[in-house]
N, C-alpha and C. Protein backbone atom coordinates (compact mmCIF):
# COMPACT_ATOMS: atom_id res chain seq x y z
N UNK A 1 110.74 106.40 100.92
CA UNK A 1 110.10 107.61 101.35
C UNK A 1 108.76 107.75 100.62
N UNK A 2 107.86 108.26 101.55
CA UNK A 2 106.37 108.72 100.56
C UNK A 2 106.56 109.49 99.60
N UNK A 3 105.72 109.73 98.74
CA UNK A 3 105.60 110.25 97.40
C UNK A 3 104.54 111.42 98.12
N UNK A 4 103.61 111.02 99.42
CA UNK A 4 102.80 111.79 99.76
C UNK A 4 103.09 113.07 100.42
N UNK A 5 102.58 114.42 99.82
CA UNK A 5 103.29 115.56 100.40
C UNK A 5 101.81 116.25 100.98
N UNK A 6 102.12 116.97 101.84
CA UNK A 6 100.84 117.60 102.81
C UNK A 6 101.50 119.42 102.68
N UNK A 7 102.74 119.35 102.57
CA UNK A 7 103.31 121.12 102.21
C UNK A 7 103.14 121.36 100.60
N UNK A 8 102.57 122.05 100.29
CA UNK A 8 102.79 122.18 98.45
C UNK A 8 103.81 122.58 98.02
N UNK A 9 105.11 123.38 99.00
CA UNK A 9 105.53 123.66 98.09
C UNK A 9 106.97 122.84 98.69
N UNK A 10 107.03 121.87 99.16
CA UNK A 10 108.09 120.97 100.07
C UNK A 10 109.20 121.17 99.11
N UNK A 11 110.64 121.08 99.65
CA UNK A 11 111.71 121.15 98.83
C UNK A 11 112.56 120.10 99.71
N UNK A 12 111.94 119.42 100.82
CA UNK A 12 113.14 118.29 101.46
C UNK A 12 112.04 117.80 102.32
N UNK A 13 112.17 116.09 102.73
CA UNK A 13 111.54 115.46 103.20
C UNK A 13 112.42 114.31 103.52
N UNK A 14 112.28 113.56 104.45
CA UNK A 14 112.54 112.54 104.89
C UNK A 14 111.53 111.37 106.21
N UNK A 15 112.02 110.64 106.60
CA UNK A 15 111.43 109.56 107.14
C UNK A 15 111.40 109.60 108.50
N UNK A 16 112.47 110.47 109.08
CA UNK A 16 112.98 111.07 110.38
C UNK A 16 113.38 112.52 110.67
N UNK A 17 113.22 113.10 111.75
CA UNK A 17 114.17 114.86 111.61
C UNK A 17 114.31 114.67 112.98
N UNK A 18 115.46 115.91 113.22
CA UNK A 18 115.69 116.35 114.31
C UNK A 18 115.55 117.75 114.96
N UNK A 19 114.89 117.56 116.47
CA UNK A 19 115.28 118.85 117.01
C UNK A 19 116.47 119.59 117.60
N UNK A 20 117.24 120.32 117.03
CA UNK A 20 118.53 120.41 117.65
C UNK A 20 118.09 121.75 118.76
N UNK A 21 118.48 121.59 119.85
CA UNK A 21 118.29 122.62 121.01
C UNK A 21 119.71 123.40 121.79
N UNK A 22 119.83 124.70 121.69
CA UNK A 22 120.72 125.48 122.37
C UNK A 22 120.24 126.48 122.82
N UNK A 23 121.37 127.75 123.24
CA UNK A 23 121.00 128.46 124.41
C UNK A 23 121.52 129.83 123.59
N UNK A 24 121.28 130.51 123.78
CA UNK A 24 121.95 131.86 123.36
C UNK A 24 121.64 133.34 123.64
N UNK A 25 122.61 134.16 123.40
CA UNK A 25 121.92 135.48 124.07
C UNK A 25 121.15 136.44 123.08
N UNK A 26 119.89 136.74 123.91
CA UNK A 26 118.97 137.40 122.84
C UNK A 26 119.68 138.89 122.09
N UNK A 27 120.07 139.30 121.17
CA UNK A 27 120.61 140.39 120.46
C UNK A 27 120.00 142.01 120.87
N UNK A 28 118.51 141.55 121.71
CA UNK A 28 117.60 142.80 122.01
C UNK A 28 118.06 143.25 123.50
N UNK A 29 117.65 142.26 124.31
CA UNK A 29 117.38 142.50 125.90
C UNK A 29 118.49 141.61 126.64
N UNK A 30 119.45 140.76 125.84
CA UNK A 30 120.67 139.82 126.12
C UNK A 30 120.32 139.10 127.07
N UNK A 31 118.98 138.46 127.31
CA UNK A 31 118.81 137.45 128.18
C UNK A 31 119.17 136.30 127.33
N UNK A 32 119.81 134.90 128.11
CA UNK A 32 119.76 133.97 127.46
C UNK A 32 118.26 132.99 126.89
N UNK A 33 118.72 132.61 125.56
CA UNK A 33 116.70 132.35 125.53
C UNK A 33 117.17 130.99 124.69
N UNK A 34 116.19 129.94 124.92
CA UNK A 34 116.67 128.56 124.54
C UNK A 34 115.96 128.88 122.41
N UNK A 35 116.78 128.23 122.16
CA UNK A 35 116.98 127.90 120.70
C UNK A 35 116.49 126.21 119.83
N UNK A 36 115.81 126.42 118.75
CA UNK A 36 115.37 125.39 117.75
C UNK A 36 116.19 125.25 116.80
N UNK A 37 116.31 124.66 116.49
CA UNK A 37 116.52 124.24 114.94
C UNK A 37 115.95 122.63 113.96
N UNK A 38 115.57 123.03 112.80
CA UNK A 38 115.18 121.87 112.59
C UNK A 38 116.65 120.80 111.55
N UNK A 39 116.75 120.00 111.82
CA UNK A 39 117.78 119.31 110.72
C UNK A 39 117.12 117.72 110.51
N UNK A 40 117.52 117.40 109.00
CA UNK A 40 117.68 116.02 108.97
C UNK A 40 118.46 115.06 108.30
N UNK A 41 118.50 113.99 108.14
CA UNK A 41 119.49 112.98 108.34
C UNK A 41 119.94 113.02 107.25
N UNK A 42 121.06 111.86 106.99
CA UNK A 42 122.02 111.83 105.90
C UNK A 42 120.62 111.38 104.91
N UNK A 43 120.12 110.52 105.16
CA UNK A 43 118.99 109.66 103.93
C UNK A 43 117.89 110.55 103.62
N UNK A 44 117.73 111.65 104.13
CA UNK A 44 116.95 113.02 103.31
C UNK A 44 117.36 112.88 101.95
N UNK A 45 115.47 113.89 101.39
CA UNK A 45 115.75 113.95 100.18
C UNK A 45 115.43 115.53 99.80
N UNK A 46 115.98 115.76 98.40
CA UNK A 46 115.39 117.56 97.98
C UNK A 46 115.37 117.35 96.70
N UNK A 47 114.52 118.20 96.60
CA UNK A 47 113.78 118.61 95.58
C UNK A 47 114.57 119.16 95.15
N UNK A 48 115.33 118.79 93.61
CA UNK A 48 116.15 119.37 92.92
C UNK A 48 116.34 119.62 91.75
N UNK A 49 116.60 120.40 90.87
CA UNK A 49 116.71 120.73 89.63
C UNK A 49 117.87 119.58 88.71
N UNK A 50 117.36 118.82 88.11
CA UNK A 50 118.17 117.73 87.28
C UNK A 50 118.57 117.98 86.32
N UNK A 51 117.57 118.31 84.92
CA UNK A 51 118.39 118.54 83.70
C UNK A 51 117.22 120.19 83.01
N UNK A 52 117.84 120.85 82.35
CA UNK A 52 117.22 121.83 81.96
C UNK A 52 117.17 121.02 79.89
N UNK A 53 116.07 120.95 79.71
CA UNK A 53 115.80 120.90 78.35
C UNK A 53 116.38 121.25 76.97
N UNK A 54 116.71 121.08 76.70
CA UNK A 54 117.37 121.88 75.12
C UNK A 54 116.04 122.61 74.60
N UNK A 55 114.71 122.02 74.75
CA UNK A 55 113.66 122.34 73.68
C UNK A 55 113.10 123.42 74.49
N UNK A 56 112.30 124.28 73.92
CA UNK A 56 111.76 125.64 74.69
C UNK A 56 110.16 125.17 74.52
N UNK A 57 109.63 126.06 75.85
CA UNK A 57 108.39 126.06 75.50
C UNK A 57 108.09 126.82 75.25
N UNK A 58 106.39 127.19 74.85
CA UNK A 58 105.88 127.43 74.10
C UNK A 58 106.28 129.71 73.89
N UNK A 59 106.27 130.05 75.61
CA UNK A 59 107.16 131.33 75.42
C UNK A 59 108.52 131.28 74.81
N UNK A 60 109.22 130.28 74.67
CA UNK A 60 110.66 130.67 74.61
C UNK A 60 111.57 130.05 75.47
N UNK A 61 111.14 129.40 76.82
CA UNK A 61 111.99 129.64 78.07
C UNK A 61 112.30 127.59 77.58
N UNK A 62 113.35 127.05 78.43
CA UNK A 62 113.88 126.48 78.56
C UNK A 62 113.44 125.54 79.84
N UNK A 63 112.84 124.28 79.18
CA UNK A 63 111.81 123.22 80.19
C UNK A 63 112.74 122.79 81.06
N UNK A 64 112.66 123.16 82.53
CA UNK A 64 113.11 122.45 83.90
C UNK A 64 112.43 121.13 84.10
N UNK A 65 113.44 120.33 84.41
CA UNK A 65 112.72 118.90 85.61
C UNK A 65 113.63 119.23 86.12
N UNK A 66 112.52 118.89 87.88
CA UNK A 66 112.85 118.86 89.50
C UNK A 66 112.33 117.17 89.54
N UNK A 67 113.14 116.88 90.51
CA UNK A 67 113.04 115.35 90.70
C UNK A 67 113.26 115.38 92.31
N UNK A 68 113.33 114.23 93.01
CA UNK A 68 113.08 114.25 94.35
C UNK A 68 114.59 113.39 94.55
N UNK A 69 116.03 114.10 94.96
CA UNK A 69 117.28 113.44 94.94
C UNK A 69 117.28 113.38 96.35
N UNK A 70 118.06 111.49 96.42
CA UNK A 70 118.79 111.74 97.92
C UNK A 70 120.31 112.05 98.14
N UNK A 71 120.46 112.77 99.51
CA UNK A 71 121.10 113.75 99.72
C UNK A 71 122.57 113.07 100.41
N UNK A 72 122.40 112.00 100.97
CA UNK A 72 123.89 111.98 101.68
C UNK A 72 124.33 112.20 102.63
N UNK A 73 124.02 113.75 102.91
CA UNK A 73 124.37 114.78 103.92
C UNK A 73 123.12 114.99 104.93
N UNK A 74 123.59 115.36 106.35
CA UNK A 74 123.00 115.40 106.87
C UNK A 74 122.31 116.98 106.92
N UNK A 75 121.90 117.82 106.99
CA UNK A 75 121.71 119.03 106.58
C UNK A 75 120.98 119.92 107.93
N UNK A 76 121.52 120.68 108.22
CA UNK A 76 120.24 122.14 109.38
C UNK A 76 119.48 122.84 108.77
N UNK A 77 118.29 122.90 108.68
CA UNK A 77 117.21 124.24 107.48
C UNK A 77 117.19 125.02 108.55
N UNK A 78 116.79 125.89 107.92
CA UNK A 78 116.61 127.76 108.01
C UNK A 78 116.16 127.89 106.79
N UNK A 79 115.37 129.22 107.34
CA UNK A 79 114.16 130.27 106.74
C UNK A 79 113.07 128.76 106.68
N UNK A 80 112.55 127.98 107.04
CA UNK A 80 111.61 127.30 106.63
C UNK A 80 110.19 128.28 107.00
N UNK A 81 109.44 127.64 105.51
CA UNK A 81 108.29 128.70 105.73
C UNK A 81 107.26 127.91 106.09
N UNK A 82 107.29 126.38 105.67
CA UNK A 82 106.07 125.59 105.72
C UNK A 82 106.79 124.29 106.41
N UNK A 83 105.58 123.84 107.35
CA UNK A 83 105.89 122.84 107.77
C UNK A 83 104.57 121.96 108.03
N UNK A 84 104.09 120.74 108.01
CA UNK A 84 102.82 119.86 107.85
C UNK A 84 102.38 120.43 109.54
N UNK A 85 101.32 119.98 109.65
CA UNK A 85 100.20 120.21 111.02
C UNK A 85 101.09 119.27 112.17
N UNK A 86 101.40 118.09 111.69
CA UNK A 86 101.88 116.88 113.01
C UNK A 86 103.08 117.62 113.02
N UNK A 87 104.19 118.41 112.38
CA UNK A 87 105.66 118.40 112.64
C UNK A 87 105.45 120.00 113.68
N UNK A 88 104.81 120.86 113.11
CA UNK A 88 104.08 122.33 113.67
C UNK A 88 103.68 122.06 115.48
N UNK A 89 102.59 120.72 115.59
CA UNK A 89 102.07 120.76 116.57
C UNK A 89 103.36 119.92 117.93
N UNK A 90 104.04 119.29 116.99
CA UNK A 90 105.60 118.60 117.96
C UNK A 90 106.07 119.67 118.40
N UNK A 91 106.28 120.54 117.32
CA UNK A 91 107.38 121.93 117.67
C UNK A 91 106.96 123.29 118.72
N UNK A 92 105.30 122.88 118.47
CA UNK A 92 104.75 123.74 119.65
C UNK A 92 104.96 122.95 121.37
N UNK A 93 104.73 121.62 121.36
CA UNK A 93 105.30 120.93 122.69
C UNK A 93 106.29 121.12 123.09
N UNK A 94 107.28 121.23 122.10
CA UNK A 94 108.83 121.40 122.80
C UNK A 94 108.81 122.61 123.37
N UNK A 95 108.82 123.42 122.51
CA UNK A 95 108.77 124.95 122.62
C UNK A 95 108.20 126.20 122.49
N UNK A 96 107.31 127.05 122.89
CA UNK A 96 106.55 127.87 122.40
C UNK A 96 107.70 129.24 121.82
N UNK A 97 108.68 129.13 121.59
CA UNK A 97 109.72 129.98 121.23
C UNK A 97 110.04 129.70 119.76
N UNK A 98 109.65 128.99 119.10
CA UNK A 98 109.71 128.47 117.94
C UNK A 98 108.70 128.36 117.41
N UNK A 99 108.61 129.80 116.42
CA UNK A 99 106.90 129.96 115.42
C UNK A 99 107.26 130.37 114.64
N UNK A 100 105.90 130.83 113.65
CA UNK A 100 105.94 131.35 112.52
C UNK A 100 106.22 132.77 113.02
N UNK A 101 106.81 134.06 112.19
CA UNK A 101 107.06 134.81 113.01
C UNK A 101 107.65 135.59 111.23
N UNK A 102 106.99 137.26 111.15
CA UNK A 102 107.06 137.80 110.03
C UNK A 102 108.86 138.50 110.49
N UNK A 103 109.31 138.83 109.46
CA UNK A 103 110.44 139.25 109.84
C UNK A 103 110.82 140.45 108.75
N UNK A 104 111.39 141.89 109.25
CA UNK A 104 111.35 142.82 108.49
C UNK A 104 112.64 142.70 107.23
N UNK A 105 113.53 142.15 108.00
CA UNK A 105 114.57 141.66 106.98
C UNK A 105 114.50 141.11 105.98
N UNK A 106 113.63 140.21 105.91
CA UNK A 106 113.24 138.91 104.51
C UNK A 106 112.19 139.51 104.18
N UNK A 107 111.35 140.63 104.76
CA UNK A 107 109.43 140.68 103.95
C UNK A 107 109.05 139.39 104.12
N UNK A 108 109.43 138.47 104.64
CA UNK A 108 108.57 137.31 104.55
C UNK A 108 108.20 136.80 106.32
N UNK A 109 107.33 135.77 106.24
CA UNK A 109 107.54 134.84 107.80
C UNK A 109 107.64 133.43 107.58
N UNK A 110 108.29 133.26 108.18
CA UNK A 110 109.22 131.82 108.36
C UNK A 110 109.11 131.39 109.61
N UNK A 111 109.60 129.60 110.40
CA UNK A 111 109.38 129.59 110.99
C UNK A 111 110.75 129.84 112.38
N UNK A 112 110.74 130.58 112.96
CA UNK A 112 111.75 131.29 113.67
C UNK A 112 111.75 131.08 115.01
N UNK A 113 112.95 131.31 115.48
CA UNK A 113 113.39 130.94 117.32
C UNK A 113 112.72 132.86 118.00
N UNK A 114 112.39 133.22 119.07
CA UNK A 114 112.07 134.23 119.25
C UNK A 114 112.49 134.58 120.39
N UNK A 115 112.89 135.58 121.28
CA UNK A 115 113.26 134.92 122.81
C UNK A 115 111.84 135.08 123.37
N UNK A 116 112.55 134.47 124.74
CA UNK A 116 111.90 133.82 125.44
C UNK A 116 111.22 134.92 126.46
N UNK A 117 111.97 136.03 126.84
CA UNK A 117 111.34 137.03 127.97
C UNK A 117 111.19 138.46 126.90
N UNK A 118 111.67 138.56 125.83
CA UNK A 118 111.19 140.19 125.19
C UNK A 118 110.52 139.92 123.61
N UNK A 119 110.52 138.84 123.70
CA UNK A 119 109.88 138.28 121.93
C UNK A 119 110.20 138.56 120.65
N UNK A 120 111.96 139.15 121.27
CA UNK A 120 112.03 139.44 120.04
C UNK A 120 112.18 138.20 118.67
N UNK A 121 111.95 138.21 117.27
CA UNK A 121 111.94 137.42 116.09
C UNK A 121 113.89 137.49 116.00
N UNK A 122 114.80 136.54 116.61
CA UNK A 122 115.91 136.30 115.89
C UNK A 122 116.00 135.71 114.84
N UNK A 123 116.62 136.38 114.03
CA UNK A 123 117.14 136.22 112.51
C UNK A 123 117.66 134.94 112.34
N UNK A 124 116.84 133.84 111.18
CA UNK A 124 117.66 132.66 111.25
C UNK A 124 119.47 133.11 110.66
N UNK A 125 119.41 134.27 109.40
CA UNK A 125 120.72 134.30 109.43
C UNK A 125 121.67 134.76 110.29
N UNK A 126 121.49 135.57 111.19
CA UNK A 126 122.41 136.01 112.59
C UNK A 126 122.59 134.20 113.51
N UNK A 127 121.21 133.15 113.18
CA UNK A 127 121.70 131.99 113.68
C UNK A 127 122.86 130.73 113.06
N UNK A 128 122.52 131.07 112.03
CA UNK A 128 122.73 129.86 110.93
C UNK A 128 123.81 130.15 110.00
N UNK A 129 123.84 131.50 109.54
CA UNK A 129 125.04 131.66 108.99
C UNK A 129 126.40 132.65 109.12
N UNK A 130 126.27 133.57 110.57
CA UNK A 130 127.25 134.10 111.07
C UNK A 130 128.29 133.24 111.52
N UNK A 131 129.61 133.40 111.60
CA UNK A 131 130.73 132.68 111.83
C UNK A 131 130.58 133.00 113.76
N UNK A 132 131.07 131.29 114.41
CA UNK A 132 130.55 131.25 115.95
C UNK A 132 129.23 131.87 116.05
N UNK A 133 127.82 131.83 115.50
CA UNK A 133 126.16 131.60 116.01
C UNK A 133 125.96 130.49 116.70
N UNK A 134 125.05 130.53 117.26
CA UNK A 134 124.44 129.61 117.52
C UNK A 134 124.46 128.36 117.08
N UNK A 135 123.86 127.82 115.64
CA UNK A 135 124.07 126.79 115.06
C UNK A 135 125.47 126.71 114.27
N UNK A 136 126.15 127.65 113.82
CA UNK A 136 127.52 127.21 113.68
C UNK A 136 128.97 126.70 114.23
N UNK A 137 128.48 127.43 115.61
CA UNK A 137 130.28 127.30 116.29
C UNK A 137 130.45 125.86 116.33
N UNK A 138 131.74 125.29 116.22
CA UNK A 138 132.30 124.17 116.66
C UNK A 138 132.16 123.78 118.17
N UNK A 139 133.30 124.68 118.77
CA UNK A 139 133.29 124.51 119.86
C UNK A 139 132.39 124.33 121.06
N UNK A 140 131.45 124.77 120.23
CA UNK A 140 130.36 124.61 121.33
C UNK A 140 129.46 123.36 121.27
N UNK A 141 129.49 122.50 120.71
CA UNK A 141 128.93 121.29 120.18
C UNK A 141 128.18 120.74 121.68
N UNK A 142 128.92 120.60 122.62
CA UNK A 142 128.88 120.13 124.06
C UNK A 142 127.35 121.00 124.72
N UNK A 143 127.16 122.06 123.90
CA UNK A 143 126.23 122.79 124.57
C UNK A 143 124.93 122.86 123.75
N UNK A 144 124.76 121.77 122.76
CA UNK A 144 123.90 121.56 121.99
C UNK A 144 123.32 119.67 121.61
N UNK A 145 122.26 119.98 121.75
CA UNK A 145 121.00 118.70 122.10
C UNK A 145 120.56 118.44 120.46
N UNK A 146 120.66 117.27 120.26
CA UNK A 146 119.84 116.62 119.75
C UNK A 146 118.87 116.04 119.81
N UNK A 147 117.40 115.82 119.01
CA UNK A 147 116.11 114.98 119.19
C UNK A 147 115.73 114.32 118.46
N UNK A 148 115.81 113.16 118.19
CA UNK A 148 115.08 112.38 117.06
C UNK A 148 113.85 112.20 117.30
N UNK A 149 113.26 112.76 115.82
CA UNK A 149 111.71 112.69 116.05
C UNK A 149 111.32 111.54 114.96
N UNK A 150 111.13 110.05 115.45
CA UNK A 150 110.76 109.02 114.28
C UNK A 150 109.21 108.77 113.58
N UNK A 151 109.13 110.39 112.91
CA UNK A 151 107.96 110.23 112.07
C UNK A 151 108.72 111.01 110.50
N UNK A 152 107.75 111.06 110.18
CA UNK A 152 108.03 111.64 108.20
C UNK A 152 107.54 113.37 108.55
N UNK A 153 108.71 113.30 108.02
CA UNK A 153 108.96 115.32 107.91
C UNK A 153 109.27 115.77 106.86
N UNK A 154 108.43 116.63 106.12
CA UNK A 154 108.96 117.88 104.77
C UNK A 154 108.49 118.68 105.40
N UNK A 155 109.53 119.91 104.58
CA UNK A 155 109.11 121.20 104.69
C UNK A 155 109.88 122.06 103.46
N UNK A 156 109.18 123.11 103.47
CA UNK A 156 109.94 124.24 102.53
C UNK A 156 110.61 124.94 103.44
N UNK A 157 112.09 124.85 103.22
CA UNK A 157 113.14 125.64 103.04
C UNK A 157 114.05 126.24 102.65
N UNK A 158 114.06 127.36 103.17
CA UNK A 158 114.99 128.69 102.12
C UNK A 158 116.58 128.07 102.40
N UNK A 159 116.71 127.69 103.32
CA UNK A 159 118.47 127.35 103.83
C UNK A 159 118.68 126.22 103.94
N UNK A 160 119.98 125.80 103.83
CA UNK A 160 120.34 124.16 104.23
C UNK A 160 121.60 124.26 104.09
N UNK A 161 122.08 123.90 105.78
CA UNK A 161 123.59 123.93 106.16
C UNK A 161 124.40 122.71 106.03
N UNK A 162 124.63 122.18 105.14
CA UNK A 162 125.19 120.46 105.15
C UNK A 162 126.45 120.30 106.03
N UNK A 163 126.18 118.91 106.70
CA UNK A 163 127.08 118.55 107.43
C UNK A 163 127.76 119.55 108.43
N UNK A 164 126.44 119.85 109.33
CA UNK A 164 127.33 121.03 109.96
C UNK A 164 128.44 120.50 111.29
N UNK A 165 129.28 121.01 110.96
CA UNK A 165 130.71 120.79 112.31
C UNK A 165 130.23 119.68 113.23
N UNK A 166 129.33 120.64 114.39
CA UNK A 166 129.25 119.77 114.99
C UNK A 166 128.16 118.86 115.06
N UNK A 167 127.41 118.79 114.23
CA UNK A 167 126.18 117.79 114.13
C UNK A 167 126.69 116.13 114.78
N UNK A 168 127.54 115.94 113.94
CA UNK A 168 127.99 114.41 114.35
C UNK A 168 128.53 114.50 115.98
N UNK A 169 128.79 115.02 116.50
CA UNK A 169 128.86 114.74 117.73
C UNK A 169 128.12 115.24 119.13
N UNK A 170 126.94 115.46 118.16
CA UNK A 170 126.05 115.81 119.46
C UNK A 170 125.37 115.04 120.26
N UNK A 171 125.26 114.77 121.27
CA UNK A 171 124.48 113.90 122.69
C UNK A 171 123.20 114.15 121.99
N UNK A 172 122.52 112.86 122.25
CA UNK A 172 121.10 112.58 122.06
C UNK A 172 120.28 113.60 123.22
N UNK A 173 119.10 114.01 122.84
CA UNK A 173 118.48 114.69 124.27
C UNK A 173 117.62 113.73 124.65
């Protein structure tokens, strides 16, 4: 994997990602509105906290190293806030439903699924971590697309769902 980062504040990167695509009903106006997600592969890596120091610096506090570990797992992000120009401008082709998008819940903007006919900003956690959402249910695996995109992807993200259910058996799109 490159050493080269284009997000400053990247916390996972790899060599490949995927677009995972579903359908769901908007929470505002209950039209069905098609769905993003970004995930990537088992050979991803993150930015992770390794050993905390015994020695303090110079305030007092206790010296962190972050190192760049690989992961194993295949993983789904949510809340991502940053993503490079080439992975941004893919995600605008697929979908114009998938942007940056401020959200009153977090104070922050991230990059988010929105629907499709009333605009509203759905919550990656109403997607990602409610029991049967969108990106969680099992059963619904059959109703969810995979995309391999074979270029180099980081981004900063707040979430990471490892090994989700049905990841491994999703149809290529």
């Amino acid at each position: 994997m490159s050493d080269r980062q284009t997000v400053a504040d990247a916390n996972v990167r790899a060599d490949s990602y995927f677009v995972v695509r579903t359908k769901a009903r908007c929470w505002h106006c209950g039209m069905p509105t098609p769905l993003l997600a970004l995930a990537v592969p088992e050979e991803h890596e993150s930015f992770e906290l390794t050993s905390l120091f015994e020695e303090l610096d110079a305030e007092g506090n206790a010296q962190e190293r972050f190192e760049w570990q690989r992961s194993g797992l295949s993983a789904l992000l949510f809340y991502v806030e940053d993503l490079p120009a080439e992975v941004r401008e893919k995600l605008r082709e697929i979908s114009s439903c998938y942007r940056l998008g401020y959200s009153v819940a977090t104070l922050n903007s991230y990059w988010a699924n929105h629907c499709e006919f009333c605009g509203t900003l759905l919550d990656d956690h109403d997607l990602h971590c409610e029991p049967d959402s969108a990106f969680v249910m099992s059963n619904g695996a059959a109703q969810i697309e995979r995309l391999r995109i074979e270029r180099p992807f980081e981004a900063s993200a707040g979430g990471f769902s490892y090994e989700p259910e049905f990841f491994s058996s999703l149809r290529p799109g």
